[in-house]
PDB file of N, CA and C in Angstrom:
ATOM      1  N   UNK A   1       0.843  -1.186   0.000  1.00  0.00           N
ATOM      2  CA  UNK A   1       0.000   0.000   0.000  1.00  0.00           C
ATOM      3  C   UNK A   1       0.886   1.248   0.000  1.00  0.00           C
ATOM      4  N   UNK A   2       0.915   2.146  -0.803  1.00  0.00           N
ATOM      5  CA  UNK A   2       1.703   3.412  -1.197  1.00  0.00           C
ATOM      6  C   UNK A   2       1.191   4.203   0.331  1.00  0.00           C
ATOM      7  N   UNK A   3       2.344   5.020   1.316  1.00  0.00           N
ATOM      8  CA  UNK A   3       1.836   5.731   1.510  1.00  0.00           C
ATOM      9  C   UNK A   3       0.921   7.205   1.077  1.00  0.00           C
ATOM     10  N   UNK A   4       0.019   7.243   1.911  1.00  0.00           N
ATOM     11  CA  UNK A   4      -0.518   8.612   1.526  1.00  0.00           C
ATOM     12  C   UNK A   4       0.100   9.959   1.787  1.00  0.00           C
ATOM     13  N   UNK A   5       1.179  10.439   2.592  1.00  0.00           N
ATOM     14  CA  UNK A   5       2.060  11.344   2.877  1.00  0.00           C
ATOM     15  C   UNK A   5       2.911  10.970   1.794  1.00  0.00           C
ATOM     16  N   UNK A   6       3.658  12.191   1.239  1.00  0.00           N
ATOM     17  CA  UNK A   6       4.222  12.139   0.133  1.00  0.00           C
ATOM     18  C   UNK A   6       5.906  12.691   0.224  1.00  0.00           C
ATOM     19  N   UNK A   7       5.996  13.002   1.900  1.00  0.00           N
ATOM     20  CA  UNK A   7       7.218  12.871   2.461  1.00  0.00           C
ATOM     21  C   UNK A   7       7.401  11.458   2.866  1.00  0.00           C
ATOM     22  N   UNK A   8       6.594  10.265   3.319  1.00  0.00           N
ATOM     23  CA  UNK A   8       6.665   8.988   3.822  1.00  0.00           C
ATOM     24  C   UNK A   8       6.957   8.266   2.598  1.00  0.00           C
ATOM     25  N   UNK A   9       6.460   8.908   1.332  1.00  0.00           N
ATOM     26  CA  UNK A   9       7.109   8.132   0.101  1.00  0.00           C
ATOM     27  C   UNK A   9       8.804   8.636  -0.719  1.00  0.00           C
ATOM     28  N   UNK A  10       9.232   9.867   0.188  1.00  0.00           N
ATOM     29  CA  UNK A  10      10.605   9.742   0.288  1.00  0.00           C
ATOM     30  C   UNK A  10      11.325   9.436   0.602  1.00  0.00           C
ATOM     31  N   UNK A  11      11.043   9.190   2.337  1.00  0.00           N
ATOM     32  CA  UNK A  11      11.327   8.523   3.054  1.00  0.00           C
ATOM     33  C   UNK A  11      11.355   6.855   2.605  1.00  0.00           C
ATOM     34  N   UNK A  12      10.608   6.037   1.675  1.00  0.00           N
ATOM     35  CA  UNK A  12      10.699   4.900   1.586  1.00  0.00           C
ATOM     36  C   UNK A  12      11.849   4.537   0.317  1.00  0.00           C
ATOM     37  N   UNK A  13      11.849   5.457  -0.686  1.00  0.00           N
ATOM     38  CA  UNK A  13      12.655   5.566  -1.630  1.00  0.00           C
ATOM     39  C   UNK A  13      13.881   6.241  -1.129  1.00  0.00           C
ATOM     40  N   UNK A  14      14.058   6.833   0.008  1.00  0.00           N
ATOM     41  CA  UNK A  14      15.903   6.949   0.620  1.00  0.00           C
ATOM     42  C   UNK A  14      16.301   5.960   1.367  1.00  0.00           C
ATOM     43  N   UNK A  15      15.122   5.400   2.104  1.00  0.00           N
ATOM     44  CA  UNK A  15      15.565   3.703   2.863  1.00  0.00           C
ATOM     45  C   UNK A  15      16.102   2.888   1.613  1.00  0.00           C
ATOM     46  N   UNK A  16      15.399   2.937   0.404  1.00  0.00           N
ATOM     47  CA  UNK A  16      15.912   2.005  -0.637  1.00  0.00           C
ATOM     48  C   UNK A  16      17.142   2.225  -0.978  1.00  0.00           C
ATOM     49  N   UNK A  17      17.542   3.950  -0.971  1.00  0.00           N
ATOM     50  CA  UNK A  17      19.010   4.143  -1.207  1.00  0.00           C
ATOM     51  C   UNK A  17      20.275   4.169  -0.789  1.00  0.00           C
ATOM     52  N   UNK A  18      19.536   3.946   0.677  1.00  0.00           N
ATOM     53  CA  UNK A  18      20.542   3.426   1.520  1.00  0.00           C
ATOM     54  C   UNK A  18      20.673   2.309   1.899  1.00  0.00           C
ATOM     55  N   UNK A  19      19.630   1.263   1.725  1.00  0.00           N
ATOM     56  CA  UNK A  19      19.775  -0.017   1.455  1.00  0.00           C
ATOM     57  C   UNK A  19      21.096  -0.606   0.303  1.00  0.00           C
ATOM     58  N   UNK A  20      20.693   0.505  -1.025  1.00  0.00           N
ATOM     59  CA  UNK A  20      21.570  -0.163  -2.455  1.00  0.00           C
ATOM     60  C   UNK A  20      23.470   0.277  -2.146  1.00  0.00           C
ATOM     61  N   UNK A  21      23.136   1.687  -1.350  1.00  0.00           N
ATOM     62  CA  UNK A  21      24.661   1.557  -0.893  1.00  0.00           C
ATOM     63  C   UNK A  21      25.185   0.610   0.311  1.00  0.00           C
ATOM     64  N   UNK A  22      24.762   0.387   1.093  1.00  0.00           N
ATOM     65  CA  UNK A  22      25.108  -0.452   1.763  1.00  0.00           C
ATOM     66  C   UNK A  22      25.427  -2.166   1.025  1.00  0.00           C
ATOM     67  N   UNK A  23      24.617  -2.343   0.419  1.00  0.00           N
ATOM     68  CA  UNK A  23      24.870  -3.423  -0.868  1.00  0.00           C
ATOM     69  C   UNK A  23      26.010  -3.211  -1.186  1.00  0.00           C
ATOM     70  N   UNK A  24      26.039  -2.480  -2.062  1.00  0.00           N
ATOM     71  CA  UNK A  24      27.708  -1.569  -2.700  1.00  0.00           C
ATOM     72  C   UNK A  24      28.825  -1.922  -2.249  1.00  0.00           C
ATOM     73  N   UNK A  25      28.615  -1.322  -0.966  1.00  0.00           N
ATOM     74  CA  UNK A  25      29.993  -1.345  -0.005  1.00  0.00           C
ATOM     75  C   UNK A  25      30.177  -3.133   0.339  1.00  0.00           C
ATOM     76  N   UNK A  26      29.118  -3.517   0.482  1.00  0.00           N
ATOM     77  CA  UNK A  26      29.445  -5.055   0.875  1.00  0.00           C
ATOM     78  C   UNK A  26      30.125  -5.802  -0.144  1.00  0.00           C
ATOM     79  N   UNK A  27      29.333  -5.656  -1.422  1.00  0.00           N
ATOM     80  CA  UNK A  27      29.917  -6.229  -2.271  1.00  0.00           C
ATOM     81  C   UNK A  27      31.655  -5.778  -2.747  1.00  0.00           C
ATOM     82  N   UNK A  28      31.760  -4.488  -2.262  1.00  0.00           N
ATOM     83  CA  UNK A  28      33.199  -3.949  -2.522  1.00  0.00           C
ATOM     84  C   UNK A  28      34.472  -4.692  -1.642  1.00  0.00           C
ATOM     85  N   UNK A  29      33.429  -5.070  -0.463  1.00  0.00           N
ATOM     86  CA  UNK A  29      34.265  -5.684   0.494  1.00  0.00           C
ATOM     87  C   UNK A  29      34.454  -7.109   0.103  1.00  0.00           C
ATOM     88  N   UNK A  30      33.399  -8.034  -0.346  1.00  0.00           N
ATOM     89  CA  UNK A  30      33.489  -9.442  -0.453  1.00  0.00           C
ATOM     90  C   UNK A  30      34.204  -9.332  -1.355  1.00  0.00           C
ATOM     91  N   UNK A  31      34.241  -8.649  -3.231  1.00  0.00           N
ATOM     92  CA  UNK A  31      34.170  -9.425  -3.897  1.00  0.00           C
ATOM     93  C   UNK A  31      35.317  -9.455  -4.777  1.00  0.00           C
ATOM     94  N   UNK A  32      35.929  -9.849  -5.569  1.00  0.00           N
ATOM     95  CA  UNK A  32      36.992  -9.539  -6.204  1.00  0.00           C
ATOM     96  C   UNK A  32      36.711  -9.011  -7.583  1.00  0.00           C
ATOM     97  N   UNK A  33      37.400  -7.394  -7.455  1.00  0.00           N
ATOM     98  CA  UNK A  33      36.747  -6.815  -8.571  1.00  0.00           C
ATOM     99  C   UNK A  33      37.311  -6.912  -9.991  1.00  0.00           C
ATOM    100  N   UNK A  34      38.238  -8.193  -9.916  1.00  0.00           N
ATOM    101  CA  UNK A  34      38.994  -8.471 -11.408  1.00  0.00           C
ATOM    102  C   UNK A  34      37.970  -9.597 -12.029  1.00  0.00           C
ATOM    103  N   UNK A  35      37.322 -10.052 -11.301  1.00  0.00           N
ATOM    104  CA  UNK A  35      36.201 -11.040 -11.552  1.00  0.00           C
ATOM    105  C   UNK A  35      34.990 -10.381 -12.329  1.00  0.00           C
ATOM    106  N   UNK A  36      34.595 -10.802 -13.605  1.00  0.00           N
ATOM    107  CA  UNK A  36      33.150 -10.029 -14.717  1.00  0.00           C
ATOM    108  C   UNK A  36      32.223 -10.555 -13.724  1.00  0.00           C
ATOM    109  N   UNK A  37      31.982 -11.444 -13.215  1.00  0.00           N
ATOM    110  CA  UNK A  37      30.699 -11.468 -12.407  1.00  0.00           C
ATOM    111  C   UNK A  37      30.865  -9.840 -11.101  1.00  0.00           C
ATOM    112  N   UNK A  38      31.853  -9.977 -10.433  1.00  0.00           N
ATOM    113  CA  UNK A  38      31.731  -9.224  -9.622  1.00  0.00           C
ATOM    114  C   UNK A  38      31.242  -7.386 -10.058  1.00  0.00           C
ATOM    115  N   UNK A  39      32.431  -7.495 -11.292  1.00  0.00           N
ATOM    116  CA  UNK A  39      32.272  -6.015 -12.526  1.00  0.00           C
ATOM    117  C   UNK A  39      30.549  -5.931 -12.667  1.00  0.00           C
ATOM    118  N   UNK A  40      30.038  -6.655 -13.337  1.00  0.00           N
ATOM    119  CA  UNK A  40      28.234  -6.878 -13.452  1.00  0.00           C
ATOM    120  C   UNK A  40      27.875  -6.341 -12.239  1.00  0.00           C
ATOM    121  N   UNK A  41      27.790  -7.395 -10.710  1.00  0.00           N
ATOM    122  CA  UNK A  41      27.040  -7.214 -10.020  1.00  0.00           C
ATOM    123  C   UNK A  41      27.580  -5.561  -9.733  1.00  0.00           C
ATOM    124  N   UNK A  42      28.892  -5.005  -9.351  1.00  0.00           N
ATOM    125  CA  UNK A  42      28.763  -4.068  -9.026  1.00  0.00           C
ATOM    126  C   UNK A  42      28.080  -2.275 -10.353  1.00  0.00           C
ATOM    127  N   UNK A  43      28.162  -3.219 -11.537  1.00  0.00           N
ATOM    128  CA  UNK A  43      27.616  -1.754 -12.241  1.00  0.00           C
ATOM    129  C   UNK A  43      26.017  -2.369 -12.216  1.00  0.00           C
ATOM    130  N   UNK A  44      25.459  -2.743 -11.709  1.00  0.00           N
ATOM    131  CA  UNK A  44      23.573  -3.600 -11.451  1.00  0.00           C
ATOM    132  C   UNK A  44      23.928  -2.211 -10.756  1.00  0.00           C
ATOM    133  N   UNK A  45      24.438  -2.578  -9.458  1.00  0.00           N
ATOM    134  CA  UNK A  45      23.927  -2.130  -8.344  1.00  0.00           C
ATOM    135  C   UNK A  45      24.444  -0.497  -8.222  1.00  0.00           C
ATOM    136  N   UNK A  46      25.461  -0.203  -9.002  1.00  0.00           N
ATOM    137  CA  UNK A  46      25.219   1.211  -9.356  1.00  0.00           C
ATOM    138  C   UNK A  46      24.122   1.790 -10.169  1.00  0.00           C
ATOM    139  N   UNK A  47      24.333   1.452 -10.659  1.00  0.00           N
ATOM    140  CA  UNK A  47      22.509   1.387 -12.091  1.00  0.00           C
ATOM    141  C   UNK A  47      21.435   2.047 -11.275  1.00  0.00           C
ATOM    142  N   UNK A  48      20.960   0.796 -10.206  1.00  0.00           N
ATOM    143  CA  UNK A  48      20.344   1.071  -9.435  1.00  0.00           C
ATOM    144  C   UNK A  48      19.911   2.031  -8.355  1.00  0.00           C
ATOM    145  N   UNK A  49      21.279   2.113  -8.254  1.00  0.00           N
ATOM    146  CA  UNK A  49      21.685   3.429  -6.918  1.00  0.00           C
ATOM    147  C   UNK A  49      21.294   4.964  -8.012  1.00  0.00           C
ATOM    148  N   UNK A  50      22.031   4.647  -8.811  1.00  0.00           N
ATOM    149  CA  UNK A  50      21.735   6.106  -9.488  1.00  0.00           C
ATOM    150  C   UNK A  50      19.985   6.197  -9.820  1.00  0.00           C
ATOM    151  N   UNK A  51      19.531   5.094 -10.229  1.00  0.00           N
ATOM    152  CA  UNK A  51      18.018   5.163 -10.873  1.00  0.00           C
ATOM    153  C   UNK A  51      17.248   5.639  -9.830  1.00  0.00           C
ATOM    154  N   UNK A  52      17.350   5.282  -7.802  1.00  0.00           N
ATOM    155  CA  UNK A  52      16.926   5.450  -7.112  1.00  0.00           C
ATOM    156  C   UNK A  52      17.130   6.748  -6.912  1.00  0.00           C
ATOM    157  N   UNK A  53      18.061   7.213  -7.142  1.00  0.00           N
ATOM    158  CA  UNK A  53      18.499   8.525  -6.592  1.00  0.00           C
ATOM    159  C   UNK A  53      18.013   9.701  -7.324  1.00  0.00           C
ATOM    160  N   UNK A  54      17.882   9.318  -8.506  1.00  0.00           N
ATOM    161  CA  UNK A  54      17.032  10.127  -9.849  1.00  0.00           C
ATOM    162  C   UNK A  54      15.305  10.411  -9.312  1.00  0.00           C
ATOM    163  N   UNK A  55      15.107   9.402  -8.935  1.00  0.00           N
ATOM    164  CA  UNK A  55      13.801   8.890  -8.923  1.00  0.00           C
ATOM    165  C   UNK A  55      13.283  10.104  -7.683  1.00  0.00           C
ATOM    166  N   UNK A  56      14.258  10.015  -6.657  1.00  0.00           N
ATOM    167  CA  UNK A  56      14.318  11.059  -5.179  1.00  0.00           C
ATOM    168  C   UNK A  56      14.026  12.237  -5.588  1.00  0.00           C
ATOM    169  N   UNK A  57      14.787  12.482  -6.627  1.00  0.00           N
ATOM    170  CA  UNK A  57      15.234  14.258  -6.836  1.00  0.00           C
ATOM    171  C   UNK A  57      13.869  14.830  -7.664  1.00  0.00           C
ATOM    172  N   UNK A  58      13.589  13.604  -8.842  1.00  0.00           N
ATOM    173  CA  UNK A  58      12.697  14.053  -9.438  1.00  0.00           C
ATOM    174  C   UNK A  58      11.358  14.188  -8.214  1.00  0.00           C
ATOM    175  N   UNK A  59      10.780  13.054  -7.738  1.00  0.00           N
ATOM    176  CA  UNK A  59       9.759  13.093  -7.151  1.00  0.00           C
ATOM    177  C   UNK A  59       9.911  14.517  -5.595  1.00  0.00           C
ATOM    178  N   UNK A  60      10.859  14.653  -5.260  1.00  0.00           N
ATOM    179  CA  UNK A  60      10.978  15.782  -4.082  1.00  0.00           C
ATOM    180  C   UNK A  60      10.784  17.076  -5.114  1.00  0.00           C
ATOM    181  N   UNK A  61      11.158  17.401  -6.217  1.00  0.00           N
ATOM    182  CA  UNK A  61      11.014  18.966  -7.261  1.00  0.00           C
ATOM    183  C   UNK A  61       9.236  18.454  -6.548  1.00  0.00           C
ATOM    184  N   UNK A  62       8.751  17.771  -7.237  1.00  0.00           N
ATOM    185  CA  UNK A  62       7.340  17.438  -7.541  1.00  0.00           C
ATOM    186  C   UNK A  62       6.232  17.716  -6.229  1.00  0.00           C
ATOM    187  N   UNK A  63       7.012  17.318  -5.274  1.00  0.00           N
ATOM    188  CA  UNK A  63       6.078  17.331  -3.884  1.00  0.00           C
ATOM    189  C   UNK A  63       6.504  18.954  -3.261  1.00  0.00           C
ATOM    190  N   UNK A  64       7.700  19.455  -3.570  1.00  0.00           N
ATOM    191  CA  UNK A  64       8.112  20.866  -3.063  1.00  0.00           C
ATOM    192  C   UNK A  64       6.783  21.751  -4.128  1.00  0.00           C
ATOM    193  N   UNK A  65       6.168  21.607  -4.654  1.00  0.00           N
ATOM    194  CA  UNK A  65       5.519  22.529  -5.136  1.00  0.00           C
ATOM    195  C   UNK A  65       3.821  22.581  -4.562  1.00  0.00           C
ATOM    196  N   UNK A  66       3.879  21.477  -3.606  1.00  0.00           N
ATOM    197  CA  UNK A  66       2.816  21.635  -2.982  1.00  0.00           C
ATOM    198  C   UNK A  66       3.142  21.803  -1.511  1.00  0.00           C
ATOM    199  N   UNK A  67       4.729  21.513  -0.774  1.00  0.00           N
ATOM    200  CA  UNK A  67       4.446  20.632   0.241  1.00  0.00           C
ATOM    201  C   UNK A  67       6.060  21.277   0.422  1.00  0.00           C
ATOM    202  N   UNK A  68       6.395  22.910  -0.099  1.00  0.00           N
ATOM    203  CA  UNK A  68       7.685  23.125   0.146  1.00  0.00           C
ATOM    204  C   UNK A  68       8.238  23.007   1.568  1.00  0.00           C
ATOM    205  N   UNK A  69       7.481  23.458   2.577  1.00  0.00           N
ATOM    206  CA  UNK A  69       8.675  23.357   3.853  1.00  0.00           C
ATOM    207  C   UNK A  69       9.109  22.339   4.351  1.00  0.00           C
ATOM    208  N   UNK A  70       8.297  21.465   4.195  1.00  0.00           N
ATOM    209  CA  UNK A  70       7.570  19.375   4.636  1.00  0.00           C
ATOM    210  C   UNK A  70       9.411  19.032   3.346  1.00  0.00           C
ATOM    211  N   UNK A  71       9.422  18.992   2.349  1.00  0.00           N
ATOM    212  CA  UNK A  71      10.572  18.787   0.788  1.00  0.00           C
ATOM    213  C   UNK A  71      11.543  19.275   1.730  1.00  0.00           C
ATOM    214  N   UNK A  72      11.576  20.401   1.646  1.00  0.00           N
ATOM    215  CA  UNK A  72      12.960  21.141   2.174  1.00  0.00           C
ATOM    216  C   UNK A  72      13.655  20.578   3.453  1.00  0.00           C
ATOM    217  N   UNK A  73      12.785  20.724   4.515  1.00  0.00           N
ATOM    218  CA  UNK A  73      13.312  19.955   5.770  1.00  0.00           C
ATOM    219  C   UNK A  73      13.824  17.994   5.409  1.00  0.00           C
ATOM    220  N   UNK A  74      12.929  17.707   4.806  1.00  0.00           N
ATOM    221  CA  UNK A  74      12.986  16.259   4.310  1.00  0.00           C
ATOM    222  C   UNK A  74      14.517  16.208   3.725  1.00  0.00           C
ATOM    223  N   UNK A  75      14.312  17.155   2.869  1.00  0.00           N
ATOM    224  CA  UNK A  75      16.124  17.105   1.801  1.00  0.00           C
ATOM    225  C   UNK A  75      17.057  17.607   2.900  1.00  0.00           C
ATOM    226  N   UNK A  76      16.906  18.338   3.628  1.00  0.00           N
ATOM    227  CA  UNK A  76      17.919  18.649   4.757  1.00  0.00           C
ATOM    228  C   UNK A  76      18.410  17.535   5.969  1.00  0.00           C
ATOM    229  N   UNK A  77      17.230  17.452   6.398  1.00  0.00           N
ATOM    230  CA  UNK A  77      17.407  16.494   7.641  1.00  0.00           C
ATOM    231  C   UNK A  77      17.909  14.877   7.371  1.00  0.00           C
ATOM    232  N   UNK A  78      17.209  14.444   6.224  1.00  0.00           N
ATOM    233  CA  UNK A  78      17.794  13.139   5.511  1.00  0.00           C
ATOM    234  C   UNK A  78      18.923  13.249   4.820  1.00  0.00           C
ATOM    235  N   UNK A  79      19.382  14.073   3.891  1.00  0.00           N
ATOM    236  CA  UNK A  79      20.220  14.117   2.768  1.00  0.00           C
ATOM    237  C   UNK A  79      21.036  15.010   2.982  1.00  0.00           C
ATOM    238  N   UNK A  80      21.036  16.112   3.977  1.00  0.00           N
ATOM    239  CA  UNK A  80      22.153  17.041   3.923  1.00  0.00           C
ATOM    240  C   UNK A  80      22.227  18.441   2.937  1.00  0.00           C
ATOM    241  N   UNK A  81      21.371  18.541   2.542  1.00  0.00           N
ATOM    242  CA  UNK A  81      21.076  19.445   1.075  1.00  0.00           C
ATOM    243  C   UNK A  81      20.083  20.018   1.632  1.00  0.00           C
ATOM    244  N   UNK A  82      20.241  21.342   0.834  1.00  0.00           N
ATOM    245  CA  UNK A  82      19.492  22.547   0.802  1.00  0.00           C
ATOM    246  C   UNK A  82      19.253  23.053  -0.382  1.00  0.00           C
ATOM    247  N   UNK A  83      18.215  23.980  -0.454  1.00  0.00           N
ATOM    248  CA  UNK A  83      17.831  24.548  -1.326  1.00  0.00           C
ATOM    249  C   UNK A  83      18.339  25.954  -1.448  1.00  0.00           C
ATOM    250  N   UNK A  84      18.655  26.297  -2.441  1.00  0.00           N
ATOM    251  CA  UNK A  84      19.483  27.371  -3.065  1.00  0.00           C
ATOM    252  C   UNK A  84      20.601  27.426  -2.086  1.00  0.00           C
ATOM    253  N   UNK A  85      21.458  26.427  -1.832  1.00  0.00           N
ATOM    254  CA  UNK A  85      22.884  27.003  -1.324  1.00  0.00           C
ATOM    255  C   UNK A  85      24.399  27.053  -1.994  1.00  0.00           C
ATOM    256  N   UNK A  86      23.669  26.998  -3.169  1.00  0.00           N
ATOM    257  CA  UNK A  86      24.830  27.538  -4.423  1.00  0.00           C
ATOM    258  C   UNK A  86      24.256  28.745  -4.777  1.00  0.00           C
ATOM    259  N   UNK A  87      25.055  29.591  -4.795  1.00  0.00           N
ATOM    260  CA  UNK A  87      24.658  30.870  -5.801  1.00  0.00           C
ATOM    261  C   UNK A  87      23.890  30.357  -7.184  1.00  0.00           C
ATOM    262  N   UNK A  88      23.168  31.463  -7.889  1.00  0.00           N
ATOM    263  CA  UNK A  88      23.259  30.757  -9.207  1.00  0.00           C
ATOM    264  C   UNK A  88      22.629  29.248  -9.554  1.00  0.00           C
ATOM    265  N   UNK A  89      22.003  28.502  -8.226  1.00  0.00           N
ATOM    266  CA  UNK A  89      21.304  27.738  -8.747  1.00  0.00           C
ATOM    267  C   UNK A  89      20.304  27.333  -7.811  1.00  0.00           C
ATOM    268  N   UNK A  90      19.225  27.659  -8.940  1.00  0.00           N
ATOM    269  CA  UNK A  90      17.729  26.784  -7.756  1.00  0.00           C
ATOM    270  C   UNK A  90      17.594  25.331  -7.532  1.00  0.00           C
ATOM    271  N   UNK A  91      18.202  24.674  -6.638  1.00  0.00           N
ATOM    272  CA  UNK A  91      17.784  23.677  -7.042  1.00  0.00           C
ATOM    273  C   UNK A  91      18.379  23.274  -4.978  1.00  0.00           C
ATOM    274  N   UNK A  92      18.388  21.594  -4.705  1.00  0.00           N
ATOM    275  CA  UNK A  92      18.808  21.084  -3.777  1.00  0.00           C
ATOM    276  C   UNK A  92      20.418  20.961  -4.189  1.00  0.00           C
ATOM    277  N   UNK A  93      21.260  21.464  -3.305  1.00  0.00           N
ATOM    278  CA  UNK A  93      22.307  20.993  -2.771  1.00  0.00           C
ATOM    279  C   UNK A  93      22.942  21.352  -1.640  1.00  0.00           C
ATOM    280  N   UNK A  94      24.490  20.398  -1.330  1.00  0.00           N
ATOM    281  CA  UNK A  94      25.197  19.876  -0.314  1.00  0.00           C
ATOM    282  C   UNK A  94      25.546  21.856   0.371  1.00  0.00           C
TER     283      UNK A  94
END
């Protein structure tokens, strides 16, 4: 069942992204990266990490336009990012 809060559905898609890095790192640790199986599993699971992470940015633009202070605190308190703290650009960052 999707939540109905649309910060609780960021929240479920950054658990996923910190799930896929934690993957990452494990597999960096087990596996031997001269090995094509290991090469595969680790560009899957980048793939992934990036697709999740896409998926964040797009859907938080989307909910900040109804639900800006709820987005903003969310991108801050989880992710470390802010909004407009580059000169010169609207957007979330570090």
């Amino acid at each position: 069942m999707a939540p109905s809060n649309p910060i609780e559905l960021l929240e479920q898609m950054s658990v996923e992204y910190d799930r896929l890095g934690e993957e990452f790192d494990r597999l960096m640790e087990e596996g031997d990266s001269n090995k094509e199986e290991c090469r595969q599993l680790h560009a899957r699971n980048r793939q992934a990490t990036s697709d999740v992470w896409h998926n964040i940015m797009e859907y938080v633009y989307e909910v900040r336009e109804t639900h800006q202070a709820e987005a903003d605190a969310f991108m801050r308190d989880r992710h470390g990012m802010t909004w407009g703290a580059e000169p010169d650009y609207e957007g979330y960052s570090c």
